[in-house]
N, C-alpha and C. Protein backbone atom coordinates (compact mmCIF):
# COMPACT_ATOMS: atom_id res chain seq x y z
N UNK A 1 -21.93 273.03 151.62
CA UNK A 1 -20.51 273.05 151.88
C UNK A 1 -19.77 272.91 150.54
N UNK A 2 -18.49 273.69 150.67
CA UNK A 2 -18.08 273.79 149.11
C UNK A 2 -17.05 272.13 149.03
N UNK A 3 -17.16 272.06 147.54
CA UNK A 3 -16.77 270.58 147.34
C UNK A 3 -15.49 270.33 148.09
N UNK A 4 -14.35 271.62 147.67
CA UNK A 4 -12.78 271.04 148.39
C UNK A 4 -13.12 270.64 150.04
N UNK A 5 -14.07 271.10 150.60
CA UNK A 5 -14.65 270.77 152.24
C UNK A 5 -14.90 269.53 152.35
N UNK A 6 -15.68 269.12 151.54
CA UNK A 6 -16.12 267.69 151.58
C UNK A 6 -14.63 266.66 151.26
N UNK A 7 -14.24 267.27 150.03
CA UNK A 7 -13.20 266.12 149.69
C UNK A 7 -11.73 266.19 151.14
N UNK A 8 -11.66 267.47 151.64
CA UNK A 8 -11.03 267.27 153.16
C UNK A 8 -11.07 266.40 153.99
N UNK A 9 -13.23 266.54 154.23
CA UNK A 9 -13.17 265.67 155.58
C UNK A 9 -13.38 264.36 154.82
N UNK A 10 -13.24 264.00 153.69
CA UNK A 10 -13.47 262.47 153.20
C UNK A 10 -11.82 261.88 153.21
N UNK A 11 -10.88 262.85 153.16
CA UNK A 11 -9.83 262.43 153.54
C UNK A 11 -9.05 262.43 155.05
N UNK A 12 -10.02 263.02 155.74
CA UNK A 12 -9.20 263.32 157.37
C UNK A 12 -10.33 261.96 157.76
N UNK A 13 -11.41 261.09 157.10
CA UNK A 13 -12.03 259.98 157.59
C UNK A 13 -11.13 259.08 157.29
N UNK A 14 -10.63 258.74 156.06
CA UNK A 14 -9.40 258.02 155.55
C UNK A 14 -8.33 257.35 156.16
N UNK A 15 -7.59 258.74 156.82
CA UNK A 15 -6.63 259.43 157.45
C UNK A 15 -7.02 258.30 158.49
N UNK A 16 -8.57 258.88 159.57
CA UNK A 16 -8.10 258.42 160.56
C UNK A 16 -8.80 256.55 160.66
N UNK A 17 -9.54 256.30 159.55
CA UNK A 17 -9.16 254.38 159.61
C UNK A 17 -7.96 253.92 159.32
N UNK A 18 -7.14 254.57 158.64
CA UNK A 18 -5.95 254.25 158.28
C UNK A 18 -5.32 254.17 159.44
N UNK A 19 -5.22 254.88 159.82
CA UNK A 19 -4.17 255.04 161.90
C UNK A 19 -4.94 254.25 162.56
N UNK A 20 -6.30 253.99 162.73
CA UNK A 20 -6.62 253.03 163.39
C UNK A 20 -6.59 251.46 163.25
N UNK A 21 -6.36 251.51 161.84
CA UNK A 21 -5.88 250.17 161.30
C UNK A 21 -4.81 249.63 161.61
N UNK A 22 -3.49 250.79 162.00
CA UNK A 22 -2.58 250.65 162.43
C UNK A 22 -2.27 250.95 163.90
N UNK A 23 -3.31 251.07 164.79
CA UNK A 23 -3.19 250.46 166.12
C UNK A 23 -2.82 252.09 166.50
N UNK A 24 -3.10 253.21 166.00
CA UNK A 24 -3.15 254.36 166.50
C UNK A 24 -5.17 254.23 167.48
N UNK A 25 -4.90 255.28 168.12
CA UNK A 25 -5.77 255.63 169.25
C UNK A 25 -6.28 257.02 168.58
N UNK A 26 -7.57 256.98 168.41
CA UNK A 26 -7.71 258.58 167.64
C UNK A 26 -8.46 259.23 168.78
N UNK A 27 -7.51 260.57 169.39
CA UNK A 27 -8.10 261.31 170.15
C UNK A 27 -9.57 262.27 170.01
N UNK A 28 -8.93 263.12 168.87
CA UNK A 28 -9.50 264.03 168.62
C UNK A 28 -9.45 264.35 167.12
N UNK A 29 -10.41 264.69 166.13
CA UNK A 29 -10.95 265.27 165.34
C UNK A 29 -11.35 266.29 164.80
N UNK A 30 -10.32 267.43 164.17
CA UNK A 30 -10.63 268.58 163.80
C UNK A 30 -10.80 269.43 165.61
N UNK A 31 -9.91 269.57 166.31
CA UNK A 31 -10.14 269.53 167.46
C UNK A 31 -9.45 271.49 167.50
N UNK A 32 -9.87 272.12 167.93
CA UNK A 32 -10.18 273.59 167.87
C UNK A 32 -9.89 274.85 169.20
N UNK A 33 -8.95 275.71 168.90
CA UNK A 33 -8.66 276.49 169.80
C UNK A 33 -8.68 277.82 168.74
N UNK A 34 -9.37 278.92 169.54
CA UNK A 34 -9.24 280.43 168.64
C UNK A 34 -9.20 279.87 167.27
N UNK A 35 -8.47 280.30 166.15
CA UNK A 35 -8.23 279.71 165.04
C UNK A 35 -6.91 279.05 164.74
N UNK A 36 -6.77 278.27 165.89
CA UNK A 36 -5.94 277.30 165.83
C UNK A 36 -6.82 275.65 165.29
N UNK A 37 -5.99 275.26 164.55
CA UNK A 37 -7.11 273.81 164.40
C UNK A 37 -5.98 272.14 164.22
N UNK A 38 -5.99 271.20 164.40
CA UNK A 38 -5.69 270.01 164.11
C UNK A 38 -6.48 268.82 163.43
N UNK A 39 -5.99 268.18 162.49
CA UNK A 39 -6.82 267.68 161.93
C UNK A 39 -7.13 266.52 162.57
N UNK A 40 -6.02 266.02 163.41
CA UNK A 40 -6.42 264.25 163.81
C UNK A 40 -5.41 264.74 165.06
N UNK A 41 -5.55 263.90 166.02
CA UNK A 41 -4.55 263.59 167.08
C UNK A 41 -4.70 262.16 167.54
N UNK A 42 -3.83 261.66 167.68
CA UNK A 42 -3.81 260.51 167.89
C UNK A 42 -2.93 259.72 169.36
N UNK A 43 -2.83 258.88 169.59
CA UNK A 43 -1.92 258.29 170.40
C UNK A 43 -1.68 256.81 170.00
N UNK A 44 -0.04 256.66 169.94
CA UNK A 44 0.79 255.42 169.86
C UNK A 44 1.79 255.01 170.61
N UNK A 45 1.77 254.15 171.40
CA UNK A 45 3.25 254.30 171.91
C UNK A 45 3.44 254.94 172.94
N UNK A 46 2.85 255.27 173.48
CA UNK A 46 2.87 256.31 174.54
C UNK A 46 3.75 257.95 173.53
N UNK A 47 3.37 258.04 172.89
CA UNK A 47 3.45 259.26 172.04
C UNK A 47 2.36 259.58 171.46
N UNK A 48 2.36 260.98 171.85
CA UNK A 48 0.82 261.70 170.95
C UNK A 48 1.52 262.06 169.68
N UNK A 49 0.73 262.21 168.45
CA UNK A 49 1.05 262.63 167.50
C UNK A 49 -0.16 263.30 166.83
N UNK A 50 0.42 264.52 166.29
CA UNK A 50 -0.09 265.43 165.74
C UNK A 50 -0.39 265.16 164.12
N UNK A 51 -1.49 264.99 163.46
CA UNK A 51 -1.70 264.80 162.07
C UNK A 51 -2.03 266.10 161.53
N UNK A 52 -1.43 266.69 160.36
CA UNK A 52 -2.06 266.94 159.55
C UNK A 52 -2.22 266.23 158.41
N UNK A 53 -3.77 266.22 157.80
CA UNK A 53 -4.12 265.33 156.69
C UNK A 53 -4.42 267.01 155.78
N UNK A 54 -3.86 266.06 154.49
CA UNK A 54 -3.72 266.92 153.00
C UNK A 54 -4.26 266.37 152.05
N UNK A 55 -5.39 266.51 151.34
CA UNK A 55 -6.07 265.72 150.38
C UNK A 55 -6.00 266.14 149.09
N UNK A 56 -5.98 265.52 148.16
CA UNK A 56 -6.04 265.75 146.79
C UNK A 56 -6.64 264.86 145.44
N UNK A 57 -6.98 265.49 144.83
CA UNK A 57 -7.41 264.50 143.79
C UNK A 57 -6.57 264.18 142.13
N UNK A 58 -5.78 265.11 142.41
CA UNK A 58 -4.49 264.75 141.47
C UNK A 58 -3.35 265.49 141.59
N UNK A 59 -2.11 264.91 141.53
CA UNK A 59 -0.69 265.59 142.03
C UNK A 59 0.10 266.61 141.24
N UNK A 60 -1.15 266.94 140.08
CA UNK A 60 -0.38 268.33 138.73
C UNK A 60 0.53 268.73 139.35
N UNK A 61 -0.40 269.14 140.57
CA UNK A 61 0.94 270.81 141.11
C UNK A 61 1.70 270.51 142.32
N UNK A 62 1.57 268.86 142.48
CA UNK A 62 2.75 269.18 143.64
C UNK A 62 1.84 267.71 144.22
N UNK A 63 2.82 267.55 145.11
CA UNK A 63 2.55 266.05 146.35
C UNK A 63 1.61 266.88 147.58
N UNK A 64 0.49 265.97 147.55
CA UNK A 64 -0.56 266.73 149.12
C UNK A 64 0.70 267.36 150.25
N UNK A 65 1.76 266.59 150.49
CA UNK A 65 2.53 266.99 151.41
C UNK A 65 3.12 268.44 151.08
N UNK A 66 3.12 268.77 149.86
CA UNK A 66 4.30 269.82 149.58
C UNK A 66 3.40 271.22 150.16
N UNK A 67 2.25 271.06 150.46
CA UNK A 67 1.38 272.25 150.56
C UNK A 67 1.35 272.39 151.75
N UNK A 68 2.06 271.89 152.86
CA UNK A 68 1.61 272.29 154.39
C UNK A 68 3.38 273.58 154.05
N UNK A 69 2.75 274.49 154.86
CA UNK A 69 3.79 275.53 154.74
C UNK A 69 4.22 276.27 156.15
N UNK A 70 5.40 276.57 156.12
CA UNK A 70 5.79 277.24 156.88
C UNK A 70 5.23 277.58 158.34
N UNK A 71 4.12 278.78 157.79
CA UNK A 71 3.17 279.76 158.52
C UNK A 71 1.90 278.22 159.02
N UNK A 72 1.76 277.02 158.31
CA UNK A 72 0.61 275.80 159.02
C UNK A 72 1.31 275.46 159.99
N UNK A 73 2.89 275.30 159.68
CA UNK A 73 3.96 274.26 160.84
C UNK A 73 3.84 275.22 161.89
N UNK A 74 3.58 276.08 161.98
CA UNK A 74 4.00 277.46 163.22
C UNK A 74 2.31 277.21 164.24
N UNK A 75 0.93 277.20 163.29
CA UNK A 75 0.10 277.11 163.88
C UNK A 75 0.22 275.67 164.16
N UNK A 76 0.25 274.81 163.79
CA UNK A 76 0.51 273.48 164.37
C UNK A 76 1.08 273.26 165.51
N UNK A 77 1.84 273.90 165.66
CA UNK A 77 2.96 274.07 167.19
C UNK A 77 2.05 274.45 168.19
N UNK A 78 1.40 275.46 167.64
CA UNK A 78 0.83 276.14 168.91
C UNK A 78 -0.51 275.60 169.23
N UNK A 79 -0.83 274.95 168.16
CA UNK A 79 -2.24 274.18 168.49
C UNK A 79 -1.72 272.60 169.36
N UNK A 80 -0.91 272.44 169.34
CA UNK A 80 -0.19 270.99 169.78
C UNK A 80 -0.12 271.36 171.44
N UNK A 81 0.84 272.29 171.56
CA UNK A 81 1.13 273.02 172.72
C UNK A 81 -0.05 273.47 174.01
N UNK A 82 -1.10 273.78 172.62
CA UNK A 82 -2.86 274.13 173.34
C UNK A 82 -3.28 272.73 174.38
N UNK A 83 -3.43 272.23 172.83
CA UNK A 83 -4.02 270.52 173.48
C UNK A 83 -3.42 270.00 174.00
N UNK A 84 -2.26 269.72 174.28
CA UNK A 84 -1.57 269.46 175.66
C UNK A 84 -1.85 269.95 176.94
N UNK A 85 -1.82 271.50 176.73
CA UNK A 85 -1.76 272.11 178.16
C UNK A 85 -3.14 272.11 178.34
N UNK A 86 -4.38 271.65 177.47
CA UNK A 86 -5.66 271.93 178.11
C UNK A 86 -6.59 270.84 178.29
N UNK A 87 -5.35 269.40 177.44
CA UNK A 87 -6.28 268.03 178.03
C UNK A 87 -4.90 267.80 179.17
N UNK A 88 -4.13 268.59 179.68
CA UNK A 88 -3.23 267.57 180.87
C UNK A 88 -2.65 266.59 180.18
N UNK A 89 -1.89 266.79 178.97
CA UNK A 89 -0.76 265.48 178.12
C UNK A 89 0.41 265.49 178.61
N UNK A 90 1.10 265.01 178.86
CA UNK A 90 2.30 265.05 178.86
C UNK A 90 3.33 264.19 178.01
N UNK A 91 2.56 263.62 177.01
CA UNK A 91 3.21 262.64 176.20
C UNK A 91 4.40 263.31 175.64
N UNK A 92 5.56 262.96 174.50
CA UNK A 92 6.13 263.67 173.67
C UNK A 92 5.17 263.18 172.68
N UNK A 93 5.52 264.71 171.84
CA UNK A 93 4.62 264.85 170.68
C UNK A 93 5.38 264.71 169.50
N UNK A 94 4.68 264.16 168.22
CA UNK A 94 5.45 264.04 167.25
C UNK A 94 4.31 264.69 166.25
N UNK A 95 4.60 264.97 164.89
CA UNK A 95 4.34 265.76 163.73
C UNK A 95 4.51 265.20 162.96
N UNK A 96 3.06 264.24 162.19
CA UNK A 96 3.11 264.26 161.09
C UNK A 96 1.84 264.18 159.88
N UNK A 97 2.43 264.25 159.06
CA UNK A 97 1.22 264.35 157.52
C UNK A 97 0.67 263.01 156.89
N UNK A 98 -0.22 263.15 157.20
CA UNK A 98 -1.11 262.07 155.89
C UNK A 98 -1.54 262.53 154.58
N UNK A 99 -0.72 262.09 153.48
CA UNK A 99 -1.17 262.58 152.05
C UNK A 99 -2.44 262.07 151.61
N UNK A 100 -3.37 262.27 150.92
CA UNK A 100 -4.15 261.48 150.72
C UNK A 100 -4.48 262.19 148.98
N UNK A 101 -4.37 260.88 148.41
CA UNK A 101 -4.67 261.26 146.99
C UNK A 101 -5.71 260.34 146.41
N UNK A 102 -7.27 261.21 145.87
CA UNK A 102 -8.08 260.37 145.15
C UNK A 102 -8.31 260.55 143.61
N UNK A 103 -8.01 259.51 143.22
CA UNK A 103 -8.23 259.78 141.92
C UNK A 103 -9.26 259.10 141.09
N UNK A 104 -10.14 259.25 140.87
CA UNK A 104 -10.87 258.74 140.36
C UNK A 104 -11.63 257.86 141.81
N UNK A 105 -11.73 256.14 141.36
CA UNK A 105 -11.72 255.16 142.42
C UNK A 105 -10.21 254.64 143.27
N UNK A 106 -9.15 255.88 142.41
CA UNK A 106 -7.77 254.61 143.32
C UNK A 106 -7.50 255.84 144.47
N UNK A 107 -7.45 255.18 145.29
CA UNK A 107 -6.98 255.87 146.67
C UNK A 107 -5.70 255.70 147.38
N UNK A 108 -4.71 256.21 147.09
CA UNK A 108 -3.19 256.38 147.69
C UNK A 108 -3.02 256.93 149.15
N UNK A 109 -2.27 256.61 150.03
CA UNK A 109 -2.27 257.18 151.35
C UNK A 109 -0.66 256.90 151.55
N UNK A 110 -0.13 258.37 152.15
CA UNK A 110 1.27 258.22 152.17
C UNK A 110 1.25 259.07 153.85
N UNK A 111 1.58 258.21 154.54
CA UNK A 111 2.15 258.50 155.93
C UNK A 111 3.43 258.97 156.08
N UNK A 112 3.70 260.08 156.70
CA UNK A 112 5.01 260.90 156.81
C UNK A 112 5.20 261.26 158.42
N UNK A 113 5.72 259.87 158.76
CA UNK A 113 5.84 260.16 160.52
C UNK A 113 7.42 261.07 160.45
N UNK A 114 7.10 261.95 161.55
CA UNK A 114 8.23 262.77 161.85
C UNK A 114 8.70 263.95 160.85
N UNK A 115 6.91 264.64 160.31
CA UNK A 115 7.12 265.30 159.17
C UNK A 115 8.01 266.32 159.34
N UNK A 116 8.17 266.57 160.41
CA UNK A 116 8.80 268.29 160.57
C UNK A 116 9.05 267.83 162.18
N UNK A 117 9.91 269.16 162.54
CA UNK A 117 9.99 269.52 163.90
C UNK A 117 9.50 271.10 164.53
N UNK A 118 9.25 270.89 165.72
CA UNK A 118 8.34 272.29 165.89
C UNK A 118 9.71 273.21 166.39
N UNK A 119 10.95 273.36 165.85
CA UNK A 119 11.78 274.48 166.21
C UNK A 119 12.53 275.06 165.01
């Protein structure tokens, strides 16, 4: 597996002790429709929330967050929309990003609840 793969899922593991540390419920994991994908889903609150996790190992070119784009927020919608209608959710859903930056040994994690909206 190529290295940026590994350093992904070492940050979508991160991602999801971090939410569980914080009393999130982790549904699902890299959870998969056609080539639709989610990285984490979770439940809080009686709200599901949609993660995408963004990993990096240094911020040269930009904040992990600045890279989810447009055309991800659009498949995100529709992958949200999936897993709803095909586990029976009815929660409201919310959208958001986990940055995750490693550098070296220091590990930064920046939670961005309510990253976006799906309209």
């Amino acid at each position: 597996m190529a290295t940026h793969n590994d350093l992904g899922q070492w940050g979508e593991r991160a991602a999801s002790a971090y939410l569980t540390e914080k009393g999130y419920e982790i549904l699902a994991r890299n959870w998969r429709f056609k080539n639709l994908e989610i990285d984490l889903v979770a439940l809080k609150d009686s709200v599901l929330v949609v993660v995408e996790v963004k990993t990096r190992t240094s911020t040269g070119f930009g904040l992990p967050q600045d890279f989810v784009t447009k055309a991800k927020i659009k498949r995100l919608v529709q992958a949200a929309n999936q897993y709803a209608l095909t586990n029976q959710r009815h929660e409201e859903i919310r959208f958001d990003i986990i940055a995750v930056v490693k550098i070296q040994n220091q590990i930064q994690i920046e939670h961005l609840e309510d990253a976006f909206y799906p309209f």
